[in-house]
C-alpha atoms as a PDB file:
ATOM      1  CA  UNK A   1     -35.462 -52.220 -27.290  1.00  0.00           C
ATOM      2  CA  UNK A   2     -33.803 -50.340 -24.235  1.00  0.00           C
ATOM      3  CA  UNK A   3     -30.917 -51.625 -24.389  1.00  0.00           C
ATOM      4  CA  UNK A   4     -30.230 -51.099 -28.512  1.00  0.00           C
ATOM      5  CA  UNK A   5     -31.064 -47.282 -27.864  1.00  0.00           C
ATOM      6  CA  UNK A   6     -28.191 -46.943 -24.993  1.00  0.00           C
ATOM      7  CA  UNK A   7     -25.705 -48.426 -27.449  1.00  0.00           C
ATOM      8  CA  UNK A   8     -27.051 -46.669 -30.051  1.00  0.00           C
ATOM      9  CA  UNK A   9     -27.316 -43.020 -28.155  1.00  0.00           C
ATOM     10  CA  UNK A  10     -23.734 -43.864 -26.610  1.00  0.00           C
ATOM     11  CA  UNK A  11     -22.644 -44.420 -30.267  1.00  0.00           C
ATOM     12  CA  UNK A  12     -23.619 -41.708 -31.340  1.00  0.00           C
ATOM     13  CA  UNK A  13     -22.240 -39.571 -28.502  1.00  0.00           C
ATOM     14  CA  UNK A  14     -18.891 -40.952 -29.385  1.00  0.00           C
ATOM     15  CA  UNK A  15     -19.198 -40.040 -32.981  1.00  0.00           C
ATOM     16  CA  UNK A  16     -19.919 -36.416 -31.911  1.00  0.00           C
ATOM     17  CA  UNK A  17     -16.211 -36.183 -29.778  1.00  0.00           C
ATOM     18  CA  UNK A  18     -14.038 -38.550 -32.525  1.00  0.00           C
ATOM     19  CA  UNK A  19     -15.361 -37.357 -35.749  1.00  0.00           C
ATOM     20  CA  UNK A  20     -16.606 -40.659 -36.943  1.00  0.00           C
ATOM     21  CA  UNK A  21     -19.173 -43.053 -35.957  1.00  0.00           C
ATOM     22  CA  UNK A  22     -17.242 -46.494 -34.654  1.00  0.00           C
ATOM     23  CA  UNK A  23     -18.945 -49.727 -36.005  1.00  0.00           C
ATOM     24  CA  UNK A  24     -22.169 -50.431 -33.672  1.00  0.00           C
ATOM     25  CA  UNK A  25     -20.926 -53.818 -32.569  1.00  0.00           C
ATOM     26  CA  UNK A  26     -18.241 -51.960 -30.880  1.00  0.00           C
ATOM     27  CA  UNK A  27     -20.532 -50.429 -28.583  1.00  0.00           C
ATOM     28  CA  UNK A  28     -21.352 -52.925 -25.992  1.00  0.00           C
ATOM     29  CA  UNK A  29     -22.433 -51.121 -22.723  1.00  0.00           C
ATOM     30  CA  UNK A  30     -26.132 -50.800 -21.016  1.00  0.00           C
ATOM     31  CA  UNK A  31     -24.628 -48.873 -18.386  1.00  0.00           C
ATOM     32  CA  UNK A  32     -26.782 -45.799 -17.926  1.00  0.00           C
ATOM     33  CA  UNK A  33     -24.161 -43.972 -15.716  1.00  0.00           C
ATOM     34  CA  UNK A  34     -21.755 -44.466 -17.995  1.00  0.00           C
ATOM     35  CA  UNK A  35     -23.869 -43.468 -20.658  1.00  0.00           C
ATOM     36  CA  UNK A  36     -25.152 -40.458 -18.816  1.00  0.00           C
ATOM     37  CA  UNK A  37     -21.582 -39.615 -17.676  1.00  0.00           C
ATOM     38  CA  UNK A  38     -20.305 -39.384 -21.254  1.00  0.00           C
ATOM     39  CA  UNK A  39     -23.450 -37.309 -22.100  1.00  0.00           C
ATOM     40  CA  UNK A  40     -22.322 -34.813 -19.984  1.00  0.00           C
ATOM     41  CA  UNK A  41     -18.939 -34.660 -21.102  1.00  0.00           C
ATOM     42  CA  UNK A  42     -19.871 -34.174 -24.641  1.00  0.00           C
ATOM     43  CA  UNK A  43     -22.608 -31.439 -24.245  1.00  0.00           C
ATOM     44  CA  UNK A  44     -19.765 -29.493 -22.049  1.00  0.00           C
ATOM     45  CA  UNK A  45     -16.974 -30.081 -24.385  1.00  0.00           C
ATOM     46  CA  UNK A  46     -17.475 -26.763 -26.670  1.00  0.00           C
ATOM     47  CA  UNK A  47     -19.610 -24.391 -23.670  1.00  0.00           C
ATOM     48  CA  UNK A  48     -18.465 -25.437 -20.679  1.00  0.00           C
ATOM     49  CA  UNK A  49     -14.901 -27.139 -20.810  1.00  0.00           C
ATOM     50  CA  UNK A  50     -14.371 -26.699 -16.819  1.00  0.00           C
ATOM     51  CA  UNK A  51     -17.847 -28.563 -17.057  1.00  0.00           C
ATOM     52  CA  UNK A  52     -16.951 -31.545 -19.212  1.00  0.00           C
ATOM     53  CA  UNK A  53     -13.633 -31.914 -17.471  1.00  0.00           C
ATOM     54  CA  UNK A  54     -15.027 -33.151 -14.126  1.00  0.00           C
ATOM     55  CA  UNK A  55     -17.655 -35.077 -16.045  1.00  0.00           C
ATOM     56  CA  UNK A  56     -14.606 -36.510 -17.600  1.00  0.00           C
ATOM     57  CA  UNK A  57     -12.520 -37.341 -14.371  1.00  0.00           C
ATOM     58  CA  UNK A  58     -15.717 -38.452 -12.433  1.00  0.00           C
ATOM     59  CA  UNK A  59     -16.095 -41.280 -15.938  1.00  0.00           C
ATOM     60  CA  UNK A  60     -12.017 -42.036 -15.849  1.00  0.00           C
ATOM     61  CA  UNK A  61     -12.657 -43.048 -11.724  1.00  0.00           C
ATOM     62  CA  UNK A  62     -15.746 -44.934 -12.278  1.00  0.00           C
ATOM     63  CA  UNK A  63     -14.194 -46.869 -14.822  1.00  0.00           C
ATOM     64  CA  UNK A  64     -10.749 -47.099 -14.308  1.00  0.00           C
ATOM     65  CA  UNK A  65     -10.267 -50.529 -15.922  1.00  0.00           C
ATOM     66  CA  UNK A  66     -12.112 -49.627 -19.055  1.00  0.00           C
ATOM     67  CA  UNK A  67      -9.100 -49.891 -21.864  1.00  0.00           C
ATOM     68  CA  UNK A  68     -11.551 -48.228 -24.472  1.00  0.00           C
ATOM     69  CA  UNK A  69     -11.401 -45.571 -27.488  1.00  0.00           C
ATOM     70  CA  UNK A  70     -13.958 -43.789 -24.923  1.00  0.00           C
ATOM     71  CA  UNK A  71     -11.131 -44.425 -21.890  1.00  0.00           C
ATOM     72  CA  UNK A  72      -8.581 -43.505 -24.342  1.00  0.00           C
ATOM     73  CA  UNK A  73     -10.040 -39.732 -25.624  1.00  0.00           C
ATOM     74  CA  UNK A  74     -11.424 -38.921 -22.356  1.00  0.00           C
ATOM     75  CA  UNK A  75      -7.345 -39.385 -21.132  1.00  0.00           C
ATOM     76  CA  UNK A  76      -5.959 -37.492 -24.239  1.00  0.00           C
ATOM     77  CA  UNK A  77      -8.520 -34.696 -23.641  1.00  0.00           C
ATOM     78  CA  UNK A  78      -8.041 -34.394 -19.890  1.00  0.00           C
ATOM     79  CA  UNK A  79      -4.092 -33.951 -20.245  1.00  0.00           C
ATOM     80  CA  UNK A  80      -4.692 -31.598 -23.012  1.00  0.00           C
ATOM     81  CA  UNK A  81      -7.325 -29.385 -20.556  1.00  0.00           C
ATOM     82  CA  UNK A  82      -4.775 -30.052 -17.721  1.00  0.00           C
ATOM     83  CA  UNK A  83      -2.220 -28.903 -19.971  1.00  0.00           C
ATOM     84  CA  UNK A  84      -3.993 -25.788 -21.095  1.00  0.00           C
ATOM     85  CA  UNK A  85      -5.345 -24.505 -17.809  1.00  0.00           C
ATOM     86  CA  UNK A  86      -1.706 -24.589 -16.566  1.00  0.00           C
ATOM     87  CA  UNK A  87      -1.014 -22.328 -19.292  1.00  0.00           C
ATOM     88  CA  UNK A  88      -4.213 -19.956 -18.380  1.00  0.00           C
ATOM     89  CA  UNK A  89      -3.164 -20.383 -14.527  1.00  0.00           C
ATOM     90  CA  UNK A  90       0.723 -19.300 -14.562  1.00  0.00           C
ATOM     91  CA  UNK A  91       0.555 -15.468 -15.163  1.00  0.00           C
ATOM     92  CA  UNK A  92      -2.416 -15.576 -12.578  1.00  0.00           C
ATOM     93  CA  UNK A  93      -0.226 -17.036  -9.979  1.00  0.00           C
ATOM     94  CA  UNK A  94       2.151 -14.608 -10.639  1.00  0.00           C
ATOM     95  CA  UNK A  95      -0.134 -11.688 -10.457  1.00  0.00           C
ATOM     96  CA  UNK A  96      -0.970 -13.270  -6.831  1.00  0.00           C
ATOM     97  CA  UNK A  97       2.516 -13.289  -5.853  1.00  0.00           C
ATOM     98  CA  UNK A  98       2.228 -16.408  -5.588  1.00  0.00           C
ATOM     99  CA  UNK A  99       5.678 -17.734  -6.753  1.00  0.00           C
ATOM    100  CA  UNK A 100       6.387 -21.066  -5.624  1.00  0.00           C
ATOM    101  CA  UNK A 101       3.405 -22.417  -7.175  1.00  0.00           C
ATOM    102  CA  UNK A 102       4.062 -20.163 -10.416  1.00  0.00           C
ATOM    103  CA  UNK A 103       7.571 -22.239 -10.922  1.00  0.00           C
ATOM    104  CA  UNK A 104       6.037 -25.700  -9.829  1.00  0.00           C
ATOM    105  CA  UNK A 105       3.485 -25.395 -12.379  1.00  0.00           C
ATOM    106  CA  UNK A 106       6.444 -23.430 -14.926  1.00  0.00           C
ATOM    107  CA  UNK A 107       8.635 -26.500 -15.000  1.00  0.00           C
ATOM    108  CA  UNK A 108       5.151 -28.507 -15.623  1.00  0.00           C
ATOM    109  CA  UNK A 109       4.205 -26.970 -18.418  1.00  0.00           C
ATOM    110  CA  UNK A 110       8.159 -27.066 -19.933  1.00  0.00           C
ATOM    111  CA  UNK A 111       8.545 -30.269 -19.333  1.00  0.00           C
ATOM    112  CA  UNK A 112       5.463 -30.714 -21.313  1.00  0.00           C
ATOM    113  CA  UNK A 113       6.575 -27.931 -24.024  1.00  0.00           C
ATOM    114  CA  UNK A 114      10.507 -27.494 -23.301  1.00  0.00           C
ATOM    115  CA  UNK A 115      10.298 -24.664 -25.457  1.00  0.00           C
ATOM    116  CA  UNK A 116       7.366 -22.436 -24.958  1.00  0.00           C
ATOM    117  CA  UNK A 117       8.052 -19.050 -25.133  1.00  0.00           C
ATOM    118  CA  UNK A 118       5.393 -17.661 -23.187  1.00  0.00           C
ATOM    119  CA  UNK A 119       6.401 -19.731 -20.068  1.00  0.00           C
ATOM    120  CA  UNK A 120       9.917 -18.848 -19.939  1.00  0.00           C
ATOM    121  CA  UNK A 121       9.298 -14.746 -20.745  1.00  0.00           C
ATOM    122  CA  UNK A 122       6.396 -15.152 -17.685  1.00  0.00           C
ATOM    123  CA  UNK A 123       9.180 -17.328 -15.252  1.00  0.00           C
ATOM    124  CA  UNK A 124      11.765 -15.222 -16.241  1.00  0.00           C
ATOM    125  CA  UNK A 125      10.605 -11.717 -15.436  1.00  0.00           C
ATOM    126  CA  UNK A 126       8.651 -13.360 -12.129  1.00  0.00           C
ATOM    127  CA  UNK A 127      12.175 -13.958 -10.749  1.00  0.00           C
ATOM    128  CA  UNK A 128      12.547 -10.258 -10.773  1.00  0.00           C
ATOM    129  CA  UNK A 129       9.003  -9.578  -8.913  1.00  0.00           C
ATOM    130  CA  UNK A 130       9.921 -12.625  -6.718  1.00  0.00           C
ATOM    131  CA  UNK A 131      13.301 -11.148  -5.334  1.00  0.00           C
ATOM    132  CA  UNK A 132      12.312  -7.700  -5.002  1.00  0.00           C
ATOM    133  CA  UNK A 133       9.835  -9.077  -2.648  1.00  0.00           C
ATOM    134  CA  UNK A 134      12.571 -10.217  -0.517  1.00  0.00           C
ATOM    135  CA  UNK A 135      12.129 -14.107  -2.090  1.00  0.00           C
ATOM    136  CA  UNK A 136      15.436 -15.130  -3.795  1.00  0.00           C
ATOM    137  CA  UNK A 137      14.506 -18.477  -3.282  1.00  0.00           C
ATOM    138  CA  UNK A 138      13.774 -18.660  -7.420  1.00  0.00           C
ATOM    139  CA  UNK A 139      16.846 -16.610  -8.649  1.00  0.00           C
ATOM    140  CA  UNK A 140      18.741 -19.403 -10.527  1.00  0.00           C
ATOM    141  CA  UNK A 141      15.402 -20.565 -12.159  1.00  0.00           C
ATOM    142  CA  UNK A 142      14.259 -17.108 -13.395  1.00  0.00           C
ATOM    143  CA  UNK A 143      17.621 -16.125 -14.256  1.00  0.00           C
ATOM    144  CA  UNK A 144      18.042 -19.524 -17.148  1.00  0.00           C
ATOM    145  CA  UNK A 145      14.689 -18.725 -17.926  1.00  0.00           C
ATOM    146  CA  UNK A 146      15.080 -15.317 -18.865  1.00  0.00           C
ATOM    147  CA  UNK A 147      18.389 -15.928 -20.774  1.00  0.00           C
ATOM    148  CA  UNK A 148      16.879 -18.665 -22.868  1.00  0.00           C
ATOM    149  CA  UNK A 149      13.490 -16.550 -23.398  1.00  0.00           C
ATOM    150  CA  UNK A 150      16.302 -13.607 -24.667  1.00  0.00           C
ATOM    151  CA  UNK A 151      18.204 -15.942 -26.819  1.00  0.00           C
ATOM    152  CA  UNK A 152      14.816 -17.317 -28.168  1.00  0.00           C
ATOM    153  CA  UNK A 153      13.244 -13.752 -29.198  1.00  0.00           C
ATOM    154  CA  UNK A 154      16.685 -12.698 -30.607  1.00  0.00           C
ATOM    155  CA  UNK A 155      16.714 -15.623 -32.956  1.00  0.00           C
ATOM    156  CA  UNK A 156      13.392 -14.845 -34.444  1.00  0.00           C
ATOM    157  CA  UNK A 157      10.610 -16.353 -32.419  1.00  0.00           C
ATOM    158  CA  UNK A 158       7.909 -15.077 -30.842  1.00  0.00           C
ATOM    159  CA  UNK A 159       5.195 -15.716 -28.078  1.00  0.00           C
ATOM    160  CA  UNK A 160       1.150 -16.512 -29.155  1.00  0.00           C
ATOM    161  CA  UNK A 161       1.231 -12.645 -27.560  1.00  0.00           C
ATOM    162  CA  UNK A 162       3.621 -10.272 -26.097  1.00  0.00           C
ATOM    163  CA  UNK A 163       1.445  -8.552 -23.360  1.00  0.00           C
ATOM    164  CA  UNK A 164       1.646  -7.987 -20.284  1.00  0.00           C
ATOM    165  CA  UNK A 165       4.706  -6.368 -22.658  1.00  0.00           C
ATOM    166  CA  UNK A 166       3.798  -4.068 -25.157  1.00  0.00           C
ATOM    167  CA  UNK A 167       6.250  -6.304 -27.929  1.00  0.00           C
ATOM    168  CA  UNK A 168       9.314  -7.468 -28.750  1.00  0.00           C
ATOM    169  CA  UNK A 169      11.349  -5.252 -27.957  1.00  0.00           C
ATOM    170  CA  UNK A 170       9.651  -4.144 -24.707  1.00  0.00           C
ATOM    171  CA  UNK A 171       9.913  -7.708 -23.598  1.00  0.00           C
ATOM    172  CA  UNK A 172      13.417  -7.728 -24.218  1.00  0.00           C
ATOM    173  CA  UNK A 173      14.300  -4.647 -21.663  1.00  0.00           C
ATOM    174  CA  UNK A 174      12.379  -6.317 -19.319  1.00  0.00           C
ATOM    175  CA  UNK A 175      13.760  -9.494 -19.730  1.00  0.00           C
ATOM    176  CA  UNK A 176      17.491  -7.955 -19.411  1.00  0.00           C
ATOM    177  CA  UNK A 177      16.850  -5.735 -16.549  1.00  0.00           C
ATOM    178  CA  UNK A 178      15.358  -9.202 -14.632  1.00  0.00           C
ATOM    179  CA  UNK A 179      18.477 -10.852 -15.644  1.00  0.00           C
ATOM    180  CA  UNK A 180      20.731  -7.914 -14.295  1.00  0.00           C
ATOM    181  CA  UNK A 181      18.849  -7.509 -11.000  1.00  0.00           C
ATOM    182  CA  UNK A 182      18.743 -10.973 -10.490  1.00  0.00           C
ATOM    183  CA  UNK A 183      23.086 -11.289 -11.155  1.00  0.00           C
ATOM    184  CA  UNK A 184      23.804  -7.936  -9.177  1.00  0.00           C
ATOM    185  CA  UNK A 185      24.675  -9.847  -5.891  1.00  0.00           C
ATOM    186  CA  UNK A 186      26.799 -12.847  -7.763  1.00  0.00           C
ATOM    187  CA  UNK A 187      28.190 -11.645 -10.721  1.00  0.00           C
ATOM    188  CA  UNK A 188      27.720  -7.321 -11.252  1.00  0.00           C
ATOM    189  CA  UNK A 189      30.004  -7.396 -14.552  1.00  0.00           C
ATOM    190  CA  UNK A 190      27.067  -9.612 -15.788  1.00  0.00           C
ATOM    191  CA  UNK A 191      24.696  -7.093 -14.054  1.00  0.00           C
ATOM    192  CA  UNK A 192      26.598  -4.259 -16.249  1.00  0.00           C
ATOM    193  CA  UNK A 193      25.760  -6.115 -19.417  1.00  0.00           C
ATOM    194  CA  UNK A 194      22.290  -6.992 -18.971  1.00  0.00           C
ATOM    195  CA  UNK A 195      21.637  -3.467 -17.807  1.00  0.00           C
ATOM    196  CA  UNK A 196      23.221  -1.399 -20.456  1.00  0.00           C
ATOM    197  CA  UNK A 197      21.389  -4.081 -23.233  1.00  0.00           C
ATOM    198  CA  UNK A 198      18.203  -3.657 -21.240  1.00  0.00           C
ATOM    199  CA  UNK A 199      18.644   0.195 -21.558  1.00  0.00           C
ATOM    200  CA  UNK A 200      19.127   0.326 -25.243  1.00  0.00           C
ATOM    201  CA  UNK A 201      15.574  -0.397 -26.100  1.00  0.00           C
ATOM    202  CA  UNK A 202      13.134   1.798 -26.389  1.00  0.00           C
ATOM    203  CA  UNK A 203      10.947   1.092 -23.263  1.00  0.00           C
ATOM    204  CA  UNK A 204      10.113   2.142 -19.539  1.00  0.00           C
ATOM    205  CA  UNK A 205      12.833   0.734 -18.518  1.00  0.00           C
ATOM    206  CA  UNK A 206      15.189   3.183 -20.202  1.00  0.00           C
ATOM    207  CA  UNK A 207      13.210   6.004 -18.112  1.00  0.00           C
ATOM    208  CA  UNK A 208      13.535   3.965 -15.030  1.00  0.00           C
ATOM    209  CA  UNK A 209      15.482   5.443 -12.103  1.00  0.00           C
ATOM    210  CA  UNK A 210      16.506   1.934 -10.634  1.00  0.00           C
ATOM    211  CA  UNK A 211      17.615   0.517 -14.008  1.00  0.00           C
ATOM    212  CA  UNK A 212      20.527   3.244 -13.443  1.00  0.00           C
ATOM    213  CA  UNK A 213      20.912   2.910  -9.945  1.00  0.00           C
ATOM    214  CA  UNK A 214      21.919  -1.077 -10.148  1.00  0.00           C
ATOM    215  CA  UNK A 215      23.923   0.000 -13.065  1.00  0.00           C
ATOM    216  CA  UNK A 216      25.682   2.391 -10.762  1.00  0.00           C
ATOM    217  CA  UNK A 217      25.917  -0.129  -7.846  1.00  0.00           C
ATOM    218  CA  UNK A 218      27.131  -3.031 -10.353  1.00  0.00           C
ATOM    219  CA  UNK A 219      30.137  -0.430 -11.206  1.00  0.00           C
ATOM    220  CA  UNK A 220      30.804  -0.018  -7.566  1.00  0.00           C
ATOM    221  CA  UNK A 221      30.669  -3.900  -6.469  1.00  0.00           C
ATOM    222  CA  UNK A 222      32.387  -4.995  -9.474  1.00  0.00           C
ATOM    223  CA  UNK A 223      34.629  -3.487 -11.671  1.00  0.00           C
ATOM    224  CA  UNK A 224      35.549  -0.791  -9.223  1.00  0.00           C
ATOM    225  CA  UNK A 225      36.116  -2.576  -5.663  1.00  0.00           C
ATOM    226  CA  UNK A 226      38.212  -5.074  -7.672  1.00  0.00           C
ATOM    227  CA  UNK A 227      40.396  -2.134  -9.418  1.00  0.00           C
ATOM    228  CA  UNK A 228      40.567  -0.080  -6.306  1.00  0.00           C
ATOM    229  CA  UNK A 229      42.129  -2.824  -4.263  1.00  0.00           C
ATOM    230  CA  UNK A 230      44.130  -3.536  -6.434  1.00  0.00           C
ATOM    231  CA  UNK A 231      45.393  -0.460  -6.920  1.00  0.00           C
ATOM    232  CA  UNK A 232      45.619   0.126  -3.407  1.00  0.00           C
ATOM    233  CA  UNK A 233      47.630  -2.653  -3.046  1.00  0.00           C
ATOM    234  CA  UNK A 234      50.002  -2.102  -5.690  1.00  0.00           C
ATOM    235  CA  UNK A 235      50.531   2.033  -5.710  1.00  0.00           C
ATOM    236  CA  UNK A 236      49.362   2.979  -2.540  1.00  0.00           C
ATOM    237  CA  UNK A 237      51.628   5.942  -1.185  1.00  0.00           C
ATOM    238  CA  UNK A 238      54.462   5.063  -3.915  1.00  0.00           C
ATOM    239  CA  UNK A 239      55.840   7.611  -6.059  1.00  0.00           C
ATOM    240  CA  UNK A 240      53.643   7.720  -9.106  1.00  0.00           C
ATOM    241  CA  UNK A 241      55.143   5.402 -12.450  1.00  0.00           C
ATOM    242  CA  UNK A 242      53.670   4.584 -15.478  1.00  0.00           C
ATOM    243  CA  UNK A 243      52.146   2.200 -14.558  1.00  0.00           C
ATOM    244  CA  UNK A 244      50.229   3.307 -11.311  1.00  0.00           C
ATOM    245  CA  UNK A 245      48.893   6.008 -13.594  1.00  0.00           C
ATOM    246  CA  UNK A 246      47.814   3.657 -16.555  1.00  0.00           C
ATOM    247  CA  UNK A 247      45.919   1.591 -13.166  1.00  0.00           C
ATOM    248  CA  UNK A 248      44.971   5.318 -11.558  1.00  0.00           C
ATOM    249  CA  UNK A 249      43.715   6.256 -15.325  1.00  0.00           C
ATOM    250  CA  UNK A 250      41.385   2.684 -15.733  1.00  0.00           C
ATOM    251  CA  UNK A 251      39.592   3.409 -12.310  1.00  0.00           C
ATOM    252  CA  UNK A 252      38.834   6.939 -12.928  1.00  0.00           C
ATOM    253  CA  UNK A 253      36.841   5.558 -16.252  1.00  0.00           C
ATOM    254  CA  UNK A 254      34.758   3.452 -14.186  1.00  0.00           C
ATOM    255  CA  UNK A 255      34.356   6.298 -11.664  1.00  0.00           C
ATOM    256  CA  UNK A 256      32.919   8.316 -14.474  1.00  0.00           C
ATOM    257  CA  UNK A 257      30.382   5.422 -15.210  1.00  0.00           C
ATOM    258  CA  UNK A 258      29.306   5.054 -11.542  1.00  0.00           C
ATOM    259  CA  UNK A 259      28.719   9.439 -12.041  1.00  0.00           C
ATOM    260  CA  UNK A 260      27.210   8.770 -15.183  1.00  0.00           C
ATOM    261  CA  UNK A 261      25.051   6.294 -14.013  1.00  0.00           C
ATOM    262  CA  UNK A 262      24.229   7.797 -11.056  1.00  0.00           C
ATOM    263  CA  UNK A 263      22.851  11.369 -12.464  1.00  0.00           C
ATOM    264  CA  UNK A 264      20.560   8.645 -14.819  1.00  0.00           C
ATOM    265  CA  UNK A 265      19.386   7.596 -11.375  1.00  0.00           C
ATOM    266  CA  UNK A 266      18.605  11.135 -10.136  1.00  0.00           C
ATOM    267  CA  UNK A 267      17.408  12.476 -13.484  1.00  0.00           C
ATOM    268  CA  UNK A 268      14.835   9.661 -14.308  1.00  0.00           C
ATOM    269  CA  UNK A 269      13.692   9.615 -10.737  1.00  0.00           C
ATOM    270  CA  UNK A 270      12.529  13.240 -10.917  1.00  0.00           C
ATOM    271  CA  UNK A 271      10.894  14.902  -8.301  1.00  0.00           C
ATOM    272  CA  UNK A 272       9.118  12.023  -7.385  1.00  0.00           C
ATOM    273  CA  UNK A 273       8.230  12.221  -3.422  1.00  0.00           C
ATOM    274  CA  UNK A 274       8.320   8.338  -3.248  1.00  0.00           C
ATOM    275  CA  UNK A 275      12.248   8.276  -4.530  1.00  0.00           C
ATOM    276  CA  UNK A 276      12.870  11.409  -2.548  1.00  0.00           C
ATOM    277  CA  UNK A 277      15.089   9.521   0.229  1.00  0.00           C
ATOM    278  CA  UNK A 278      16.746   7.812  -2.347  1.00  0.00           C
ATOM    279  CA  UNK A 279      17.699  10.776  -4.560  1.00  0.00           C
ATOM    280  CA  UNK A 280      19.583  12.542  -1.841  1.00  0.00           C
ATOM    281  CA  UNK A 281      21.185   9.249  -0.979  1.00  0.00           C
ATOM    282  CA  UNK A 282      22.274   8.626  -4.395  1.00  0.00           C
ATOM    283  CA  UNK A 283      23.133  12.601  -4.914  1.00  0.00           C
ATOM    284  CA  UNK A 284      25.356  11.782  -1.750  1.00  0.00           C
ATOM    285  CA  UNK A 285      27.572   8.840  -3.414  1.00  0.00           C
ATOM    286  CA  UNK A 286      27.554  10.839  -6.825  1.00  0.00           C
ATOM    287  CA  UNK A 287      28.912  14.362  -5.316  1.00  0.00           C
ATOM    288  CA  UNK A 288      32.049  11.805  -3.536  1.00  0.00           C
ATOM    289  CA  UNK A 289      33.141  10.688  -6.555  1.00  0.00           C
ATOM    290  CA  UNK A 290      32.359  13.552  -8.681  1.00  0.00           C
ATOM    291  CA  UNK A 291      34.484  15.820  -6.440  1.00  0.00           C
ATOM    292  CA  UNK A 292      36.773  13.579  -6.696  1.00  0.00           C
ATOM    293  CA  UNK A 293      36.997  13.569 -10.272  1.00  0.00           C
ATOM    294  CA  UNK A 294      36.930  17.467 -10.411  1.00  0.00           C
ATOM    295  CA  UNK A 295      39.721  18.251  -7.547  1.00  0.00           C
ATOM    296  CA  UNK A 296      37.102  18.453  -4.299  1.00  0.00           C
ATOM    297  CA  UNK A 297      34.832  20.692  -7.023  1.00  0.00           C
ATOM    298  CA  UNK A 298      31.280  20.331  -7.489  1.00  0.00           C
ATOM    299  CA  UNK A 299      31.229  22.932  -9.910  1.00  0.00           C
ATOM    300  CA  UNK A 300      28.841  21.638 -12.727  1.00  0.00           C
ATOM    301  CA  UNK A 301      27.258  18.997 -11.147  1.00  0.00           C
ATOM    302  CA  UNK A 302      23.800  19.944 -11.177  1.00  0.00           C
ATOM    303  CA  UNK A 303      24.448  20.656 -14.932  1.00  0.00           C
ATOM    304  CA  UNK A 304      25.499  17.394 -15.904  1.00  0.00           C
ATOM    305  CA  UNK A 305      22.732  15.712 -13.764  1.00  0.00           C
ATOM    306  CA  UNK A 306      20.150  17.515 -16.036  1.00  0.00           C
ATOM    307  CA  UNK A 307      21.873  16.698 -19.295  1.00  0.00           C
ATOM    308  CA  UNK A 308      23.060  13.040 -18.271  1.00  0.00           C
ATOM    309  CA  UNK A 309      19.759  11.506 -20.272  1.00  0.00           C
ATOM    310  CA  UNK A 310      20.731  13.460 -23.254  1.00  0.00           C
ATOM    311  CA  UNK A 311      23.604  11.866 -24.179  1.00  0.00           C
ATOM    312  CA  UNK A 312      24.118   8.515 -25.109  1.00  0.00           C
ATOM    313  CA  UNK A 313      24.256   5.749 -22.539  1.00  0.00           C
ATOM    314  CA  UNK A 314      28.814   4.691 -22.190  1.00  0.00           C
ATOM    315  CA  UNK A 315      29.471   1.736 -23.277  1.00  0.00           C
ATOM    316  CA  UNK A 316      31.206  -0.902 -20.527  1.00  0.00           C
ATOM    317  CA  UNK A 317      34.875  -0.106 -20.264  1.00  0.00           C
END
């Protein structure tokens, strides 16, 4: 009598987690662990998943041989949970600063789902948090992850839920100004880009001083340290020809992007007493090449500092 009831009681357990009762002469156990152990998974399933997931482990250890269709959902429903709570874990890690565990458990869950959104927007902007802690170590990484998370939300598709962004396209300026900071010290034309896209949105980031100031520093370790060499090289104390001023004429437009950029710096930054250091050091570097621009004049420079946000943002030369 004892020992129909277990088979019965685990049969009907089973039918509870598949959906359908299996055919009682497929239930052969007496095992009251096992049958207890299954118990608990199934009562946990729904209330308590953290619950039934040990209770599922502690079954898949205790009866590691079994080749069963009880062995075989516990295993499905275990990788699913594993699955999932990687998903729940990832922006948690991040929060914690945490990063190298953030990317291990990243590439798990993309392996899993090569394309989840949610993953790559989360991996992508960490790179960003990551290196402005002084950790680089995850700047390739973030960097492909942002780019494909871009590429992926410009072609239509979207995450389960935008926050911690406030939407599309505010996930989208974030995204770019991760993938500018992250290029400024490799490749600041790329910087430029990814800057000047990531200001274009409507977003905090367009009110940010430091999306300006990396603009303004991508201008000056790119585009312009290349031209002035060059130019340097070429025209350097020479009598002027046509074509040292077409060269001198070039530089002076990326000049007026690193002033441009620059008074976005000091304008956005305000009077802020925790950029304060910065804004005289960036007023410093703007007056140089304003003055320069204006014959040793800074006539109008406080002027065009409190306009700069007014006007449209130049386009790259």
């Amino acid at each position: 009598m004892s020992e129909l009831f277990t088979r019965i009681a685990l049969a009907a357990l089973i039918a509870f987690a598949f959906g359908s009762l299996p055919a009682l002469a497929q239930v052969t156990t007496d095992d009251p662990v096992k049958i207890e152990m299954y118990k608990r998974f199934v009562a946990n399933r729904v209330p308590q998943p953290e619950v039934a997931y040990q209770a599922a482990k502690d079954y898949l250890q205790k009866y590691s041989k079994d080749k069963d269709q009880y062995s075989d959902y516990l295993q499905l429903w275990t990788a699913t949970y594993e699955r999932d709570e990687r998903k729940r874990n990832l922006p948690i890690l991040i929060s914690q600063k945490n990063f190298t565990e953030a990317y291990r458990v990243g590439a798990r869950i993309l392996a899993d789902e090569p394309d989840y959104l949610r993953a790559e927007i989360d991996l992508g902007y960490a790179g960003y948090l990551a290196a402005s802690n002084k950790n680089e170590t995850h700047n390739a990484d973030a960097l492909a992850y942002a780019r494909k998370a871009i590429r992926a939300i410009e072609s239509g598709k979207t995450p389960a839920d935008w926050a911690p962004f406030k939407g599309k396209n505010d996930t989208l300026a974030y995204l770019n100004y991760a993938a500018g900071f992250l290029t400024l010290k490799v490749n600041p034309d790329e910087t430029i880009n990814s800057l000047i896209r990531a200001a274009q949105y409507e977003s905090e980031i367009r009110k940010t001083a430091s999306t300006y100031y990396f603009l303004a520093a991508a201008y000056e370790s790119g585009p312009y340290k290349t031209m002035s060499a060059a130019y340097q090289a070429a025209y350097a104390n020479k009598p002027e020809t046509p074509e040292s001023k077409a060269a001198l004429e070039k530089l002076n437009v990326v000049m007026d992007r690193i002033i441009d950029a620059y008074a976005r710096a000091i304008a956005t930054a305000g009077s802020n007493p925790n950029t304060e250091q910065s804004r005289k050091e960036w007023l410093a570097q703007m007056t140089n090449y304003y003055k320069f621009r204006h014959a040793g004049s800074d006539v109008g420079l406080t002027e065009f500092i409190a306009s700069s946000m007014q006007k449209p943002l130049p386009p790259k030369p």
